[in-house]
C-alpha atoms as a PDB file:
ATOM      1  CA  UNK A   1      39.388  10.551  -5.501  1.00  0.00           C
ATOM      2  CA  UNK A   2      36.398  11.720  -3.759  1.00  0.00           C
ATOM      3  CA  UNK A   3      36.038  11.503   0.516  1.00  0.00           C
ATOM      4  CA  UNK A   4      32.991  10.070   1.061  1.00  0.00           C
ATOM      5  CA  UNK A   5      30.629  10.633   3.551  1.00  0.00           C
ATOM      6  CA  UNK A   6      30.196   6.660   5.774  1.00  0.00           C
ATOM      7  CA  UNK A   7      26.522   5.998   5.972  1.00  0.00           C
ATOM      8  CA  UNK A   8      23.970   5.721   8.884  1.00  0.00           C
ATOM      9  CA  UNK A   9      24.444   1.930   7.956  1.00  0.00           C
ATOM     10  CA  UNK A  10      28.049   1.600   7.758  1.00  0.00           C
ATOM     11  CA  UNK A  11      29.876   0.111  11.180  1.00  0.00           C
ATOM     12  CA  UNK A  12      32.069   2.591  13.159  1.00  0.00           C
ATOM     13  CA  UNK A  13      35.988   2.447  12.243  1.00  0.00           C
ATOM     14  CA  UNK A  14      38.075  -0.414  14.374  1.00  0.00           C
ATOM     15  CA  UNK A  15      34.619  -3.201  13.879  1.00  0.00           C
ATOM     16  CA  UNK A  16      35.270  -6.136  11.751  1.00  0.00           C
ATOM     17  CA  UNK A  17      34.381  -9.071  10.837  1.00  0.00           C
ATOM     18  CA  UNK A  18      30.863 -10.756  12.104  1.00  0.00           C
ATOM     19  CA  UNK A  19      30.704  -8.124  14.570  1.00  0.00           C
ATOM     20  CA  UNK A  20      30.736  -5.249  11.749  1.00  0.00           C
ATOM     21  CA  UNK A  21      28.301  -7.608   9.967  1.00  0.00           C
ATOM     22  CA  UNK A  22      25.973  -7.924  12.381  1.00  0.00           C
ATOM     23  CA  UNK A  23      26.241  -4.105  13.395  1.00  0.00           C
ATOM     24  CA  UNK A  24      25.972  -3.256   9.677  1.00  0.00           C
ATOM     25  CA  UNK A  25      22.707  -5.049   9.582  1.00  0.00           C
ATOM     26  CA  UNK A  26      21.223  -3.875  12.595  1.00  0.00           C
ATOM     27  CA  UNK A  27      21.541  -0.053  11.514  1.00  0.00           C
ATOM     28  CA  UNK A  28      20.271  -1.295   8.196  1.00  0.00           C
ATOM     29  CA  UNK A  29      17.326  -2.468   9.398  1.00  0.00           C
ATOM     30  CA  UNK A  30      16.696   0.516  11.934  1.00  0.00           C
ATOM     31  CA  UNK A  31      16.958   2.650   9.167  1.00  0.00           C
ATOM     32  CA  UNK A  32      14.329   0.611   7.373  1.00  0.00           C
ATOM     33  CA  UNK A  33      11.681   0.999  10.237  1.00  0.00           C
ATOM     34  CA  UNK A  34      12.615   4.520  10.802  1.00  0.00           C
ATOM     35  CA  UNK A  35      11.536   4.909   7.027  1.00  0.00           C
ATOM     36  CA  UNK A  36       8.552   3.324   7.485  1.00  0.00           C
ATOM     37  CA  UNK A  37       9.376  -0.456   6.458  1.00  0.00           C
ATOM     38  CA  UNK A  38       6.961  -3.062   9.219  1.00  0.00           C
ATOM     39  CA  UNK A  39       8.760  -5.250  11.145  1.00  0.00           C
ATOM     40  CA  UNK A  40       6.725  -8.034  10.032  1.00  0.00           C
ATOM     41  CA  UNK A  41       5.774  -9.389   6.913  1.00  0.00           C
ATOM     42  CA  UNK A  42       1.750 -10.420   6.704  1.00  0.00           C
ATOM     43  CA  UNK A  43       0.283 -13.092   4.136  1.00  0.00           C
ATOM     44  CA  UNK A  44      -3.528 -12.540   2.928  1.00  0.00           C
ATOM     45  CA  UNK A  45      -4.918 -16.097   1.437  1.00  0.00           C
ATOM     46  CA  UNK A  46      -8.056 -15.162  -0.829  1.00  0.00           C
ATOM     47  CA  UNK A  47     -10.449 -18.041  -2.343  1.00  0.00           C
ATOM     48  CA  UNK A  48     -11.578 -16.957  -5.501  1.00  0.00           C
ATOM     49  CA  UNK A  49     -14.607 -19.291  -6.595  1.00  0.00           C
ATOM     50  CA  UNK A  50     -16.958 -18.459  -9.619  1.00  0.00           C
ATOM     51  CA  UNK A  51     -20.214 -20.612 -11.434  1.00  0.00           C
ATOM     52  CA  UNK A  52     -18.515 -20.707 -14.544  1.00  0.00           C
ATOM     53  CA  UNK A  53     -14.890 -20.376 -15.813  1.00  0.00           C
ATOM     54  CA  UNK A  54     -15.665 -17.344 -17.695  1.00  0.00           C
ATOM     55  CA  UNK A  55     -16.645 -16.203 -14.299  1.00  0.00           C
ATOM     56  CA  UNK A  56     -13.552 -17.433 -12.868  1.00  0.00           C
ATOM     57  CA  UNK A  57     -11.628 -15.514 -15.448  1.00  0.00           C
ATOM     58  CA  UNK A  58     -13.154 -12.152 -15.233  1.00  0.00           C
ATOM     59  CA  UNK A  59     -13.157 -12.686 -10.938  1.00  0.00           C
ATOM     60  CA  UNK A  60      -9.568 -13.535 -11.556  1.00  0.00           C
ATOM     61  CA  UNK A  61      -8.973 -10.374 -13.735  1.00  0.00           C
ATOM     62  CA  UNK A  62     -10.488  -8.055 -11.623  1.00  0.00           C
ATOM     63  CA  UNK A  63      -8.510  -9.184  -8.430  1.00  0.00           C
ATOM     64  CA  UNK A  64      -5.543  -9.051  -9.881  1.00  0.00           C
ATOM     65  CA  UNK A  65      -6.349  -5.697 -10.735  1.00  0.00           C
ATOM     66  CA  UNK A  66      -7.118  -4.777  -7.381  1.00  0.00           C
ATOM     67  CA  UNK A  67      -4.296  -6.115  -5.765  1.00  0.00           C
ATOM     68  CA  UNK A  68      -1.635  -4.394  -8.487  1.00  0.00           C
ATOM     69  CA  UNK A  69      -3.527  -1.119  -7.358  1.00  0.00           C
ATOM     70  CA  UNK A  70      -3.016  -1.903  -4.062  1.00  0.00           C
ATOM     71  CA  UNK A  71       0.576  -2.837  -3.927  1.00  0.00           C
ATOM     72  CA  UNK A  72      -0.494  -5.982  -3.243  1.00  0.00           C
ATOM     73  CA  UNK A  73       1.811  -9.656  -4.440  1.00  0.00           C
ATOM     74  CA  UNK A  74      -0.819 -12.531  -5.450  1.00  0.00           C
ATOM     75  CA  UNK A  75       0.353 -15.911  -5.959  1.00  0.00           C
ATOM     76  CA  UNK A  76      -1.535 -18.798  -7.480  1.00  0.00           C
ATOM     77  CA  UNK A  77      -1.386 -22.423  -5.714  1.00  0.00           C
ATOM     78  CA  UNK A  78      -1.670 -24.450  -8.819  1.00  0.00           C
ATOM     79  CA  UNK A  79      -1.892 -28.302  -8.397  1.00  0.00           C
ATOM     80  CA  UNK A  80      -2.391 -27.228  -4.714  1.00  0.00           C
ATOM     81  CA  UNK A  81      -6.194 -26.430  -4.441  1.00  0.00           C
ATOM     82  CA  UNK A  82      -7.098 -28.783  -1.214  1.00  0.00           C
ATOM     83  CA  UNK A  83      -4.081 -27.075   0.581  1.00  0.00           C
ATOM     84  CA  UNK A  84      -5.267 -23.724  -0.032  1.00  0.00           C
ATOM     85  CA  UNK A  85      -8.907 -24.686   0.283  1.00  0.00           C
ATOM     86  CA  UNK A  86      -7.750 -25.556   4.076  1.00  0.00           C
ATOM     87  CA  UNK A  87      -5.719 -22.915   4.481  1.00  0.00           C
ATOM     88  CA  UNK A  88      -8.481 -19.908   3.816  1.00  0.00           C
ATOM     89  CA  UNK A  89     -11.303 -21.876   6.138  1.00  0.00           C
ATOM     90  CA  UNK A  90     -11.643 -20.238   9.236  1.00  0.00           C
ATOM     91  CA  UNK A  91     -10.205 -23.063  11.635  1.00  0.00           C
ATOM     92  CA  UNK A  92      -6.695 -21.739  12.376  1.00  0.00           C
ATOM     93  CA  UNK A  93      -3.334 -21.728  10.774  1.00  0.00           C
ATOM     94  CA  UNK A  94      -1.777 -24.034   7.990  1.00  0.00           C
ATOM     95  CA  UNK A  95       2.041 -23.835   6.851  1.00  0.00           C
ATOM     96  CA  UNK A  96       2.258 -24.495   2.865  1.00  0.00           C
ATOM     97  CA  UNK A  97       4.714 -26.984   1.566  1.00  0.00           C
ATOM     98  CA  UNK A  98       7.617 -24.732   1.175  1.00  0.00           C
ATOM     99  CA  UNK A  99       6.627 -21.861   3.453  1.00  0.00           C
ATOM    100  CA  UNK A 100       4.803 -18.769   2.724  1.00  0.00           C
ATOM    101  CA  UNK A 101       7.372 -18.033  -0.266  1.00  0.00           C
END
Protein backbone atom coordinates (compact mmCIF):
# COMPACT_ATOMS: atom_id res chain seq x y z
CA UNK A 1 0.00 0.00 0.00
CA UNK A 2 1.21 3.17 -1.35
CA UNK A 3 1.46 6.71 1.07
CA UNK A 4 -0.06 9.14 -0.79
CA UNK A 5 0.66 12.53 -1.12
CA UNK A 6 -3.05 14.74 0.38
CA UNK A 7 -3.87 17.26 -2.26
CA UNK A 8 -3.94 21.14 -2.38
CA UNK A 9 -7.78 20.33 -2.18
CA UNK A 10 -7.95 17.92 0.52
CA UNK A 11 -8.95 19.49 4.24
CA UNK A 12 -6.15 19.49 6.90
CA UNK A 13 -6.20 16.31 9.37
CA UNK A 14 -8.69 16.79 12.63
CA UNK A 15 -11.69 18.75 9.96
CA UNK A 16 -14.81 16.86 9.45
CA UNK A 17 -17.87 16.88 8.52
CA UNK A 18 -19.58 20.18 6.78
CA UNK A 19 -16.69 22.04 7.91
CA UNK A 20 -14.16 19.68 5.85
CA UNK A 21 -16.83 19.98 3.12
CA UNK A 22 -16.98 23.33 2.86
CA UNK A 23 -13.06 23.73 3.28
CA UNK A 24 -12.66 20.98 0.66
CA UNK A 25 -14.61 23.08 -1.73
CA UNK A 26 -13.18 26.28 -1.12
CA UNK A 27 -9.49 25.03 -1.97
CA UNK A 28 -11.17 23.34 -4.89
CA UNK A 29 -12.34 26.20 -6.28
CA UNK A 30 -9.13 28.39 -5.52
CA UNK A 31 -7.31 25.97 -7.28
CA UNK A 32 -9.67 26.36 -10.21
CA UNK A 33 -9.09 30.22 -10.50
CA UNK A 34 -5.49 29.87 -9.82
CA UNK A 35 -5.59 27.62 -13.06
CA UNK A 36 -7.26 29.95 -14.90
CA UNK A 37 -11.08 28.85 -14.49
CA UNK A 38 -13.48 32.65 -14.34
CA UNK A 39 -15.34 33.13 -11.50
CA UNK A 40 -18.33 33.71 -13.46
CA UNK A 41 -20.08 31.98 -16.00
CA UNK A 42 -21.33 34.42 -19.12
CA UNK A 43 -24.34 33.52 -21.56
CA UNK A 44 -24.13 34.97 -25.32
CA UNK A 45 -27.89 34.89 -26.94
CA UNK A 46 -27.38 35.08 -30.88
CA UNK A 47 -30.53 35.59 -33.36
CA UNK A 48 -29.87 33.80 -36.32
CA UNK A 49 -32.46 35.01 -39.09
CA UNK A 50 -32.10 34.11 -42.89
CA UNK A 51 -34.61 34.89 -46.30
CA UNK A 52 -34.97 31.42 -46.92
CA UNK A 53 -34.60 28.13 -44.95
CA UNK A 54 -31.84 27.00 -47.06
CA UNK A 55 -30.38 30.17 -45.82
CA UNK A 56 -31.28 29.39 -42.40
CA UNK A 57 -29.57 26.07 -42.74
CA UNK A 58 -26.29 27.02 -44.16
CA UNK A 59 -26.33 30.36 -41.42
CA UNK A 60 -27.06 27.66 -38.94
CA UNK A 61 -24.14 25.43 -40.19
CA UNK A 62 -21.68 27.89 -40.30
CA UNK A 63 -22.34 29.16 -36.65
CA UNK A 64 -22.22 26.16 -35.28
CA UNK A 65 -19.03 25.82 -36.80
CA UNK A 66 -17.77 28.84 -35.40
CA UNK A 67 -18.78 28.38 -32.06
CA UNK A 68 -17.24 24.50 -31.90
CA UNK A 69 -13.96 26.38 -33.02
CA UNK A 70 -14.34 28.65 -30.48
CA UNK A 71 -15.07 26.53 -27.51
CA UNK A 72 -18.16 27.91 -27.57
CA UNK A 73 -21.83 25.74 -26.13
CA UNK A 74 -24.93 26.78 -28.47
CA UNK A 75 -28.28 25.84 -27.51
CA UNK A 76 -31.41 26.02 -29.60
CA UNK A 77 -34.80 27.49 -27.98
CA UNK A 78 -37.18 25.39 -29.91
CA UNK A 79 -40.97 26.07 -29.39
CA UNK A 80 -39.51 29.17 -27.60
CA UNK A 81 -38.88 31.74 -30.45
CA UNK A 82 -40.89 34.94 -28.87
CA UNK A 83 -38.84 34.32 -25.61
CA UNK A 84 -35.65 34.41 -27.28
CA UNK A 85 -36.75 37.01 -29.79
CA UNK A 86 -37.12 39.25 -26.43
CA UNK A 87 -34.35 38.13 -24.90
CA UNK A 88 -31.59 39.20 -27.78
CA UNK A 89 -33.42 42.89 -28.29
CA UNK A 90 -31.46 45.41 -26.80
CA UNK A 91 -33.92 46.51 -23.87
CA UNK A 92 -32.34 44.78 -20.84
CA UNK A 93 -32.34 41.42 -19.25
CA UNK A 94 -34.87 38.41 -19.53
CA UNK A 95 -34.61 35.10 -17.32
CA UNK A 96 -35.70 31.92 -19.57
CA UNK A 97 -38.20 29.51 -18.21
CA UNK A 98 -35.86 27.24 -16.46
CA UNK A 99 -32.80 29.47 -16.12
CA UNK A 100 -29.91 29.88 -18.33
CA UNK A 101 -29.39 25.91 -18.29
Amino acid sequence: MRNEEPTRTDPPPGFTGDLAADLGASLSRESELAEGFADARFALLVDLAAATEVELTTAARALSSQAAHGHVELRRLYGRQAQALVATLPLGVVRLQGGWR
